[in-house]
C-alpha atoms as a PDB file:
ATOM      1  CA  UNK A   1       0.000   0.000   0.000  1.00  0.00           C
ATOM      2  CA  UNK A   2       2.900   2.043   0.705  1.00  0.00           C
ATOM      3  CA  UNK A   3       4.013   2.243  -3.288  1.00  0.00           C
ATOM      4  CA  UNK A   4       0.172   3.305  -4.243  1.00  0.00           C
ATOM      5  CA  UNK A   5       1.424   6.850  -5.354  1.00  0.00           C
ATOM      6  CA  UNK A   6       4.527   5.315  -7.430  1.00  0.00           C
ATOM      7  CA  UNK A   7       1.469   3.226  -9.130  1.00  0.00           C
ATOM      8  CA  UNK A   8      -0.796   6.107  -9.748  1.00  0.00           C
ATOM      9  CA  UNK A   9       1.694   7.481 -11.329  1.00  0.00           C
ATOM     10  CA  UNK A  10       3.191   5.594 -14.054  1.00  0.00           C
ATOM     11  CA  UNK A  11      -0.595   4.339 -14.903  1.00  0.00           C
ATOM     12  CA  UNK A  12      -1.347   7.901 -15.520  1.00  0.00           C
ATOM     13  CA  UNK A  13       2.143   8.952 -17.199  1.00  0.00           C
ATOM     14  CA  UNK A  14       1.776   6.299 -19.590  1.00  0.00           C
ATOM     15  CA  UNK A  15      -1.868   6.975 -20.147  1.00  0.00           C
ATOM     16  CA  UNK A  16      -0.839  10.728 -21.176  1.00  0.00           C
ATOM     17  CA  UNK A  17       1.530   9.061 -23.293  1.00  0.00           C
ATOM     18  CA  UNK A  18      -1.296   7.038 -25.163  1.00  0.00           C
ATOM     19  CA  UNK A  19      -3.597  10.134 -25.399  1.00  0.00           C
ATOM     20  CA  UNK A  20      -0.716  11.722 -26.311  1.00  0.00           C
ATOM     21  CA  UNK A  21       0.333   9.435 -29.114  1.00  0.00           C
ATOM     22  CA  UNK A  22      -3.412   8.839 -30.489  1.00  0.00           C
ATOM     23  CA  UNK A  23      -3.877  13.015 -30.548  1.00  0.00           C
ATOM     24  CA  UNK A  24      -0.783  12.715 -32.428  1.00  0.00           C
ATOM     25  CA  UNK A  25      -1.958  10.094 -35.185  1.00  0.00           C
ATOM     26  CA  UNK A  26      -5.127  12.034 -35.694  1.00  0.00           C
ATOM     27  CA  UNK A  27      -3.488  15.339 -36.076  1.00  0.00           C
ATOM     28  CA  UNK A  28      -1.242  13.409 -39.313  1.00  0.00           C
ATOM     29  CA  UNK A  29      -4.378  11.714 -40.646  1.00  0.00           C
ATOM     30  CA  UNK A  30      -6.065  14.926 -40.624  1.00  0.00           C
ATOM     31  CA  UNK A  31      -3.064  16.589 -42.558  1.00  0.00           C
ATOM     32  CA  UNK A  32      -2.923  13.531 -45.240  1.00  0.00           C
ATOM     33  CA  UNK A  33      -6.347  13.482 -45.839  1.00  0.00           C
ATOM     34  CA  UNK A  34      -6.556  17.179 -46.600  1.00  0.00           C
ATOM     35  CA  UNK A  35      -3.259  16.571 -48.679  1.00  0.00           C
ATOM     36  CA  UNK A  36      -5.546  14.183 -50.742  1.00  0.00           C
ATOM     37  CA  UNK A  37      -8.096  15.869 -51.298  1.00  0.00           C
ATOM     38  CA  UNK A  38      -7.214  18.918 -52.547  1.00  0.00           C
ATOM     39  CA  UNK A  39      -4.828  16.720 -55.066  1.00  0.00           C
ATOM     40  CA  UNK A  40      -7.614  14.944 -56.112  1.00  0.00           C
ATOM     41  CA  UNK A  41      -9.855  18.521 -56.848  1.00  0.00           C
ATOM     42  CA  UNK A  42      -7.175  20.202 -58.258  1.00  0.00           C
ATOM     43  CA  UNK A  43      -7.477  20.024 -62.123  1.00  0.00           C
ATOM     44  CA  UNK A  44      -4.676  20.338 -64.461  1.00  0.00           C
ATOM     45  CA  UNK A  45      -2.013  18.557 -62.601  1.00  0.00           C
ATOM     46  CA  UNK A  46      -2.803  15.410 -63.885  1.00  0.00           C
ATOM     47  CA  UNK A  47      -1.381  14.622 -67.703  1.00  0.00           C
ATOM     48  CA  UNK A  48      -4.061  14.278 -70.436  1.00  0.00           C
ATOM     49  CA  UNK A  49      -4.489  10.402 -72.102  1.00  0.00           C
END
């Protein structure tokens, strides 16, 4: 019981760390999928057939 603190602890450091992490993943998907779509409505870039 004396170690409860230490426990509290790490279990929430390393649940920052997964928040952390999954904020982070988000924020890159966001960025790629705007990435795609504004290749795939921009005209012109492509070359003709």
């Amino acid at each position: 019981m004396e170690n409860l603190g230490y426990l509290f602890a790490i279990y929430s450091i390393v649940w920052a760390v997964i928040f952390g992490y999954v904020f982070y993943l988000y924020r890159k998907q966001r960025k790629l999928r705007r990435e795609m779509d504004s290749l795939r409505d921009s005209p012109g870039k492509q070359e003709p057939d």
